[in-house]
C-alpha atoms as a PDB file:
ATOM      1  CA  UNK A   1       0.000   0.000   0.000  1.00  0.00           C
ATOM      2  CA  UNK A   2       1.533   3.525  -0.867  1.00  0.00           C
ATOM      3  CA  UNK A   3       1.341   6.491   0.791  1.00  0.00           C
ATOM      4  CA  UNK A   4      -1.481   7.954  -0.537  1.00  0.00           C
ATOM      5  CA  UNK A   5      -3.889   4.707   0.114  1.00  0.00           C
ATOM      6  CA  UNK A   6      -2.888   4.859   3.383  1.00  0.00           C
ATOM      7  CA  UNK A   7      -3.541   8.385   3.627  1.00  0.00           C
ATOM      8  CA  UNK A   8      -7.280   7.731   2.169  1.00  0.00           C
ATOM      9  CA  UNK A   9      -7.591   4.055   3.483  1.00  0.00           C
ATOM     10  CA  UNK A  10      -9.410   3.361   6.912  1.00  0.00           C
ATOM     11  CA  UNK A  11      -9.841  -0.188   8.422  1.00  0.00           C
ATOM     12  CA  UNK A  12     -13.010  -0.901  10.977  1.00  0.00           C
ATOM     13  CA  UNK A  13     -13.579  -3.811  12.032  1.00  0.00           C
ATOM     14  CA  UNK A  14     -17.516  -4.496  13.672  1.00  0.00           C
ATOM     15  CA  UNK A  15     -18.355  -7.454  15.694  1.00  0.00           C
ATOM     16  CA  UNK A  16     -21.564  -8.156  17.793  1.00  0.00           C
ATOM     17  CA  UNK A  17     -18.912  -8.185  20.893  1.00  0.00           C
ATOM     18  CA  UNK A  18     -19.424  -6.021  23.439  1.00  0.00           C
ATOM     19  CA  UNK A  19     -16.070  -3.864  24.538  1.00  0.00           C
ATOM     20  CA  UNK A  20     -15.145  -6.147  27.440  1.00  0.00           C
ATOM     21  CA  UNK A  21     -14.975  -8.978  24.661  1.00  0.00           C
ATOM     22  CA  UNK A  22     -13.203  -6.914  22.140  1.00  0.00           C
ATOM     23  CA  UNK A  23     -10.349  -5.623  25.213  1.00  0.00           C
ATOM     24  CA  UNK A  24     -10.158  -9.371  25.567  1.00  0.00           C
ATOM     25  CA  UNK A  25      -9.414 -10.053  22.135  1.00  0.00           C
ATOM     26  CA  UNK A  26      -7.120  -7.341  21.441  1.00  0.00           C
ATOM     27  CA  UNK A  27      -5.338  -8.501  24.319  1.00  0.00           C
ATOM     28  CA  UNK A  28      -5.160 -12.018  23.600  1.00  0.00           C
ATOM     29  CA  UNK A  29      -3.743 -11.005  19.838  1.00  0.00           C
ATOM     30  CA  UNK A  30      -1.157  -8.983  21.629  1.00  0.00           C
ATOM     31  CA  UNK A  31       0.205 -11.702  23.857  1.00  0.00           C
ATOM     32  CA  UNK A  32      -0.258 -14.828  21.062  1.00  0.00           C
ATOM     33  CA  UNK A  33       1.124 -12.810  18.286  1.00  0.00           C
ATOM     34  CA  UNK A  34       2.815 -10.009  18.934  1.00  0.00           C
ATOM     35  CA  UNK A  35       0.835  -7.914  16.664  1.00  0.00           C
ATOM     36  CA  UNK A  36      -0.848  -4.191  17.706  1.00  0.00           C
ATOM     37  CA  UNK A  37      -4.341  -4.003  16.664  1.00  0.00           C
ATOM     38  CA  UNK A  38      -4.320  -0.563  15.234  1.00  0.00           C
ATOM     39  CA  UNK A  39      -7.676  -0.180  13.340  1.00  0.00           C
ATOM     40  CA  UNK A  40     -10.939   1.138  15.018  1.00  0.00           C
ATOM     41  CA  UNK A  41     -13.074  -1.990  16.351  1.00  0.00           C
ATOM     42  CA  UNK A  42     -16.869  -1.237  16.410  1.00  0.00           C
ATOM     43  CA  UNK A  43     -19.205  -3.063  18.758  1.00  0.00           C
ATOM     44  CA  UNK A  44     -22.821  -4.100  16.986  1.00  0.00           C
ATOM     45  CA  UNK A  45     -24.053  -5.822  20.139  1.00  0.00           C
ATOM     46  CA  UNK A  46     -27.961  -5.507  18.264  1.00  0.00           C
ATOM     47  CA  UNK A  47     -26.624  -6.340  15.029  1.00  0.00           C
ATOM     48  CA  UNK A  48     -28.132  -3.398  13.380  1.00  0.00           C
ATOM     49  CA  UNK A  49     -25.383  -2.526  11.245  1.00  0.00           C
ATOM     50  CA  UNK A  50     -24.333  -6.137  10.696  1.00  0.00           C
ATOM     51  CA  UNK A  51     -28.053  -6.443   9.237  1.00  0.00           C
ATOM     52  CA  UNK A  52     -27.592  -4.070   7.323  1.00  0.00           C
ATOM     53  CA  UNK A  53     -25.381  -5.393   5.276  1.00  0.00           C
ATOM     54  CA  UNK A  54     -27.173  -9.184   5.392  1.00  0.00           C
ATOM     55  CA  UNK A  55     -24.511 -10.955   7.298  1.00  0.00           C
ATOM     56  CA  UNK A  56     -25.971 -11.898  10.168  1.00  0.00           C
ATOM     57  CA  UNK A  57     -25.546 -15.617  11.067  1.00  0.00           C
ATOM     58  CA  UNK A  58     -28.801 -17.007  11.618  1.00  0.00           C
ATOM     59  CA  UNK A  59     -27.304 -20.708  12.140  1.00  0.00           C
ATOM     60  CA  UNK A  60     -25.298 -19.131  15.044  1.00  0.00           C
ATOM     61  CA  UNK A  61     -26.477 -20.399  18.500  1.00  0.00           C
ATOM     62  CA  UNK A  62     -28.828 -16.936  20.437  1.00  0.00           C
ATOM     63  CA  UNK A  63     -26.103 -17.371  22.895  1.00  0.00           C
ATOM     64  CA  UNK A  64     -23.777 -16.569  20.845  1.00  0.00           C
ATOM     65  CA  UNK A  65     -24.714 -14.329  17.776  1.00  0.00           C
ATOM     66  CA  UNK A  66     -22.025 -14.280  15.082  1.00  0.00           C
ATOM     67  CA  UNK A  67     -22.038 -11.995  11.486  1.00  0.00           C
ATOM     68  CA  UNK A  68     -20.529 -13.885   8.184  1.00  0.00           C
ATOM     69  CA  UNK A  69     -16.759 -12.926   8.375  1.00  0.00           C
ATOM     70  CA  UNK A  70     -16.780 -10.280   5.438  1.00  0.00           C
ATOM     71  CA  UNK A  71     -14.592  -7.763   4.109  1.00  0.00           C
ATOM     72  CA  UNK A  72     -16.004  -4.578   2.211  1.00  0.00           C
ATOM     73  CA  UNK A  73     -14.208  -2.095   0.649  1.00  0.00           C
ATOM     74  CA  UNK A  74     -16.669   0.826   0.523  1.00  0.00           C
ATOM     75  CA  UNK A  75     -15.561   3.739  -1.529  1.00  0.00           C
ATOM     76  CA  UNK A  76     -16.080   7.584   0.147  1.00  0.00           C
ATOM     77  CA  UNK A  77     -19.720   7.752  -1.569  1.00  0.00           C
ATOM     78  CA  UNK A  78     -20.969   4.906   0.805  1.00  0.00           C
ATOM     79  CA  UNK A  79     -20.670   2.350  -2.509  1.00  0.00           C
ATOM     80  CA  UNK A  80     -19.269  -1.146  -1.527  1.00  0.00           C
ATOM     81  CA  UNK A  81     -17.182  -1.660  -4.052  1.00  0.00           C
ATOM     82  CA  UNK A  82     -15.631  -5.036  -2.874  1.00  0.00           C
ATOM     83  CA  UNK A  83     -16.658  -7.811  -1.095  1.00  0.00           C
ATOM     84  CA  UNK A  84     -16.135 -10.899   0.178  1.00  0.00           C
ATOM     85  CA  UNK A  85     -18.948 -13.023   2.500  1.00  0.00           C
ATOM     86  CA  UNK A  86     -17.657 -16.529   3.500  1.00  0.00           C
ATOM     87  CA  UNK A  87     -19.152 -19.343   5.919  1.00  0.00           C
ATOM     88  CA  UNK A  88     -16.443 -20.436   7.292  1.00  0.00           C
ATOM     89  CA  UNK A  89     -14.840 -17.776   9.446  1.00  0.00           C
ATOM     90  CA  UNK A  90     -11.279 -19.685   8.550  1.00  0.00           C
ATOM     91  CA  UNK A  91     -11.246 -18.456   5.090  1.00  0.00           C
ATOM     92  CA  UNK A  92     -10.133 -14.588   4.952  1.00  0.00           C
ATOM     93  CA  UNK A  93      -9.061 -12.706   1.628  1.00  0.00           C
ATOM     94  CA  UNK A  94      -5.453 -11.807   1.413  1.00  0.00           C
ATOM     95  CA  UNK A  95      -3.627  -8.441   1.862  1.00  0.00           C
ATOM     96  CA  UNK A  96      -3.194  -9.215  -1.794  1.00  0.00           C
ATOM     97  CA  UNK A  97      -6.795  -9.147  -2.596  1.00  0.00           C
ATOM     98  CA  UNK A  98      -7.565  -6.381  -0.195  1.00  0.00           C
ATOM     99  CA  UNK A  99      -4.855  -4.112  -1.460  1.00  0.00           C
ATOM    100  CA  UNK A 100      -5.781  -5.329  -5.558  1.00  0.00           C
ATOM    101  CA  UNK A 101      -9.633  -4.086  -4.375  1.00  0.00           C
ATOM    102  CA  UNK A 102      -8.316  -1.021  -3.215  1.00  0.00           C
ATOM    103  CA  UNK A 103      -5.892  -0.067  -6.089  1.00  0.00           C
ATOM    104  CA  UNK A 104      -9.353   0.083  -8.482  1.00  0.00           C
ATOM    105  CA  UNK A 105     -10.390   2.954  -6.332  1.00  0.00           C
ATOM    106  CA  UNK A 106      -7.668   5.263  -7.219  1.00  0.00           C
END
């Protein structure tokens, strides 16, 4: 990513975790991998925005509510642009996808 994308790039993350949870996981991240989690984590307890978008889990156990893992790359209109919706929360796109996603905004 160059400069500029960075410049005009935000990440945000939303989960239906409340902040405790999110702390924890932040937390946990820091200590198993070493890694900073430096993008903006928004908590969707109601799911409203995660509705929104239509990717709520409805298979997901009421005690534990879950969204889709997705990735969206909305442009600065409000237009998703990209996306990518998957089942299984194991399968993530690549920076490489992400960044390829990105570069068609420009």
């Amino acid at each position: 990513m160059d400069e500029d994308q960075k410049a005009n790039t935000e990440i945000i993350a939303v989960s239906v975790d409340g902040v405790e949870k999110q702390k924890m996981m932040i937390d946990r991240v820091m200590m198993e991998y070493e890694i900073e989690v430096d993008f903006t984590l928004l908590t969707d307890v109601d799911h409203r925005v995660i509705d929104r978008y239509g990717i709520f889990n409805e298979m997901a156990p009421e005690t534990q509510p879950i969204p889709h893992p997705t990735t969206l790359v909305i442009d600065k209109e409000g237009v998703i642009r990209w996306r990518m919706t998957e089942i299984d929360y194991r399968v993530r796109p690549t920076n490489k996808d992400i960044l390829a996603a990105l570069s068609v905004l420009d």
